[in-house]
Every structure is written in C-alpha cells, then in structure tokens.
C-alpha atoms as a PDB file:
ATOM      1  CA  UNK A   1      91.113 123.051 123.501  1.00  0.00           C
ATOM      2  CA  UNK A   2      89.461 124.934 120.394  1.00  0.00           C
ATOM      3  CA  UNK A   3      89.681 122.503 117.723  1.00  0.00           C
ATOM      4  CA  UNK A   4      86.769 121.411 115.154  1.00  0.00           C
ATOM      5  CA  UNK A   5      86.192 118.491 113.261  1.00  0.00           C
ATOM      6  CA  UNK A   6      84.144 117.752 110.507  1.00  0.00           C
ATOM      7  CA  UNK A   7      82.811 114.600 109.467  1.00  0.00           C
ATOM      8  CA  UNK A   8      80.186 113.491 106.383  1.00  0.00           C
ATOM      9  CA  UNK A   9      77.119 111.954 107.631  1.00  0.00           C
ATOM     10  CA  UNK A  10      75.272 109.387 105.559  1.00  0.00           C
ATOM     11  CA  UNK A  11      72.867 111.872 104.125  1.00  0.00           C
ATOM     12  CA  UNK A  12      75.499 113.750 102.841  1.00  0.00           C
ATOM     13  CA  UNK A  13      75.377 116.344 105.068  1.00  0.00           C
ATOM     14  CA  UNK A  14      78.572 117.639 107.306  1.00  0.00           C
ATOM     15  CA  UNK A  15      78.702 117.911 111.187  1.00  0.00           C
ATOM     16  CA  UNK A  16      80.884 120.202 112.940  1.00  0.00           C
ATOM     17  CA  UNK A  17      82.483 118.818 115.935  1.00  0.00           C
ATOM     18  CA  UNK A  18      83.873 122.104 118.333  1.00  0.00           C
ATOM     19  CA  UNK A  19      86.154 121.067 121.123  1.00  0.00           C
ATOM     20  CA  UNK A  20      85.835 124.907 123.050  1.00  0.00           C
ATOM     21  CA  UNK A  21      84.679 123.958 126.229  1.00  0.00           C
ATOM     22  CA  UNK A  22      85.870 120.208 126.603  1.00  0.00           C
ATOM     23  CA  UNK A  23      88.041 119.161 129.584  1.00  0.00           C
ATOM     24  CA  UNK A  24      90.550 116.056 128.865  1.00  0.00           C
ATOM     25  CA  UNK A  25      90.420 113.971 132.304  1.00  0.00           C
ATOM     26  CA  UNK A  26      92.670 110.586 131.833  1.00  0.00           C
ATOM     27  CA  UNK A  27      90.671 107.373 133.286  1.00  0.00           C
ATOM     28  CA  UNK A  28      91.982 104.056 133.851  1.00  0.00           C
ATOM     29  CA  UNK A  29      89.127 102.628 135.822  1.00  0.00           C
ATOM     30  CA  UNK A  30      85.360 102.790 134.726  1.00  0.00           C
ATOM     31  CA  UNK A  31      82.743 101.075 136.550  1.00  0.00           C
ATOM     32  CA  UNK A  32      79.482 101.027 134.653  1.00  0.00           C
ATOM     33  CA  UNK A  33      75.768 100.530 135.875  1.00  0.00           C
ATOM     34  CA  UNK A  34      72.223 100.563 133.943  1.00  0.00           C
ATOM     35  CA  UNK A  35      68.591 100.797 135.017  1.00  0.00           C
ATOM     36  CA  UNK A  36      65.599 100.437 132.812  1.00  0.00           C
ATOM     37  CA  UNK A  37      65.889 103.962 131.546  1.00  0.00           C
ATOM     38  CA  UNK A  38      69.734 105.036 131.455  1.00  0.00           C
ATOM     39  CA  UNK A  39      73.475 103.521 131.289  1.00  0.00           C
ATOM     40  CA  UNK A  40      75.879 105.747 134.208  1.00  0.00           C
ATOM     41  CA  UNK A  41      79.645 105.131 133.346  1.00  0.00           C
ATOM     42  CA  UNK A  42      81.870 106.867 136.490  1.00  0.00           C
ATOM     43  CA  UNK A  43      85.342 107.082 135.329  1.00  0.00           C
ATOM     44  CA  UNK A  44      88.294 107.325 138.015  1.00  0.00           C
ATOM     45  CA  UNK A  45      92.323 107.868 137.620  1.00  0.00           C
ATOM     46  CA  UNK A  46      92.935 105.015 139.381  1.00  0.00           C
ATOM     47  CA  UNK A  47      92.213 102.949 143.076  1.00  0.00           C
ATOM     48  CA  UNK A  48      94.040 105.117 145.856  1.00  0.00           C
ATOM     49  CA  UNK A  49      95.560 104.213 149.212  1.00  0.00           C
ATOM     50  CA  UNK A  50      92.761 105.603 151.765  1.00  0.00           C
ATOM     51  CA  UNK A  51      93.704 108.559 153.357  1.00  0.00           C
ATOM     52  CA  UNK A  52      91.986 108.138 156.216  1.00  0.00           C
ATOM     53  CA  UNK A  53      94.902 105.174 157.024  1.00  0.00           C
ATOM     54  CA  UNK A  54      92.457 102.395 157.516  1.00  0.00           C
ATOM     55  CA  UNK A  55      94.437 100.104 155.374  1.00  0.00           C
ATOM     56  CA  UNK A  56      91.862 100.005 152.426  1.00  0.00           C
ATOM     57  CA  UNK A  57      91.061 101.381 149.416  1.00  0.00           C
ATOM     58  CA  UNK A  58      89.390 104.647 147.377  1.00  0.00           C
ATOM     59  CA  UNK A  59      88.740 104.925 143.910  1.00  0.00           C
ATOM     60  CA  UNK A  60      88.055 108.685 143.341  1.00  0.00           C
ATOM     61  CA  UNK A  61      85.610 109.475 140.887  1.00  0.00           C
ATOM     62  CA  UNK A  62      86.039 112.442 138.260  1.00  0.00           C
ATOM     63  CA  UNK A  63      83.409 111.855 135.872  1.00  0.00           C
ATOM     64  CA  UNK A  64      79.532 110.669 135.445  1.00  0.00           C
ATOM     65  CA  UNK A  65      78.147 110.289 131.944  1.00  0.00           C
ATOM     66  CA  UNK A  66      74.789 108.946 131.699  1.00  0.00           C
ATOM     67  CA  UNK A  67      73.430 108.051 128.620  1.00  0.00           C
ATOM     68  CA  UNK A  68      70.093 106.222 127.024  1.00  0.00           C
ATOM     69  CA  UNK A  69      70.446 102.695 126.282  1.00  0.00           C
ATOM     70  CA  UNK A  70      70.523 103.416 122.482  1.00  0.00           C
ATOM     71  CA  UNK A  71      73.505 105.750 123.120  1.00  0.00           C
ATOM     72  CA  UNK A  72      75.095 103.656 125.071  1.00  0.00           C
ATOM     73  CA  UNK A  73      74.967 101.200 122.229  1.00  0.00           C
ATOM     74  CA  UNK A  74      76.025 103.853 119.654  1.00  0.00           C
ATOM     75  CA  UNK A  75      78.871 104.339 122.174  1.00  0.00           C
ATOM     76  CA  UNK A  76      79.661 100.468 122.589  1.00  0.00           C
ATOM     77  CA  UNK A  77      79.925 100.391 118.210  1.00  0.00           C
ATOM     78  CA  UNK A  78      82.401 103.390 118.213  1.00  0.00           C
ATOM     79  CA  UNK A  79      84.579 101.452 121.050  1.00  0.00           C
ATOM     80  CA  UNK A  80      84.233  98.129 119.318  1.00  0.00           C
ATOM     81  CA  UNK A  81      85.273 100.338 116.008  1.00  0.00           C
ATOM     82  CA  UNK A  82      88.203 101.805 116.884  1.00  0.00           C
ATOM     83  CA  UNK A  83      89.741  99.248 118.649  1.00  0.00           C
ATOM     84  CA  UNK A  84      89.569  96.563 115.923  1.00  0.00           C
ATOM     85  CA  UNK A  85      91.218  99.077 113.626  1.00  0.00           C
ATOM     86  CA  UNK A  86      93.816  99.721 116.443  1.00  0.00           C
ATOM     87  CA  UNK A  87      94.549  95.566 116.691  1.00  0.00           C
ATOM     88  CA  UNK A  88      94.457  95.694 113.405  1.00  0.00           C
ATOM     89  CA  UNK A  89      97.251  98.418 112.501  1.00  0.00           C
ATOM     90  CA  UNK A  90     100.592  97.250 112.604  1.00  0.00           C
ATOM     91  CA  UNK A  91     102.678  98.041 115.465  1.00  0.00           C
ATOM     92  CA  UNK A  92     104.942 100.981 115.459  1.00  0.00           C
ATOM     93  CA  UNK A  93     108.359 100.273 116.825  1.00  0.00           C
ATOM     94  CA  UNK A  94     110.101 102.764 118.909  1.00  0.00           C
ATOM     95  CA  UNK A  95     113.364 103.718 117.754  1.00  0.00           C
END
C-alpha cells in the first residue's frame, strides 16, 4: 500500500503520512488492558470454534499495539472524532 498523506499541523507545518510498509488486518474484537506505564490493545478477527473440539472457544489474536497512556488518549480523541462526524453524516442509501 504506497500511499501518502499530508496533513497541516497547528504550527503550520505539514506532515507526511507514507503507507509503504503498512499491513491492513480487519478486527472485530479488541480486548484492551493498561498498567501504570502502557495501554496493550490485542485485536482479533473474531471468537473461533476451538479446534481442538472441546466444545469452547478461541479468539485468535493478530495484533498487539501498546501505547503510553497519553497516546492512548490521543488515540481515544481521534476515535471519539471520527465517529461523531460519522453519526453525524447523513446516511447514504443503497440503490
């Protein structure tokens, strides 16, 4: 995925996002822990069937991000962000 972005800071100066080495992974399930130094969010496709066939469960997980507190904050801002402008746009209708 080689794509940039560039976006104006509030010092007027410009930040290049590059997208070269990223990996897209889709998550539906995040379970999130903290400690008194770091936030760990483990993202997961999805609960499985065991394979072993012991009638339970498995939730694979594909990524770890740990972050400081104050990112995870940043991070929590840029969530609550975008998704008030997302409730906020009006729906789209399929045609």
């Amino acid at each position: 995925m080689s794509q940039d972005k560039e976006i104006a800071s509030k010092e007027s100066r410009q930040l290049r996002i590059k997208y070269d080495e990223s990996k897209a992974s889709y998550a539906s399930q995040a379970l999130v822990q903290a400690n008194v130094e770091e936030v760990i969010i483990d993202f997961s496709s999805g609960i499985l069937q065991d394979p072993s066939g012991d009638n339970g469960a498995v939730m694979p997980i594909h990524t770890r991000i740990a972050m400081s507190h104050a990112g995870a904050q940043r991070l929590l801002g840029a969530l609550t962000q975008t998704l008030q402008k997302q409730n906020a746009a009006p729906a789209k209708k399929d045609k």
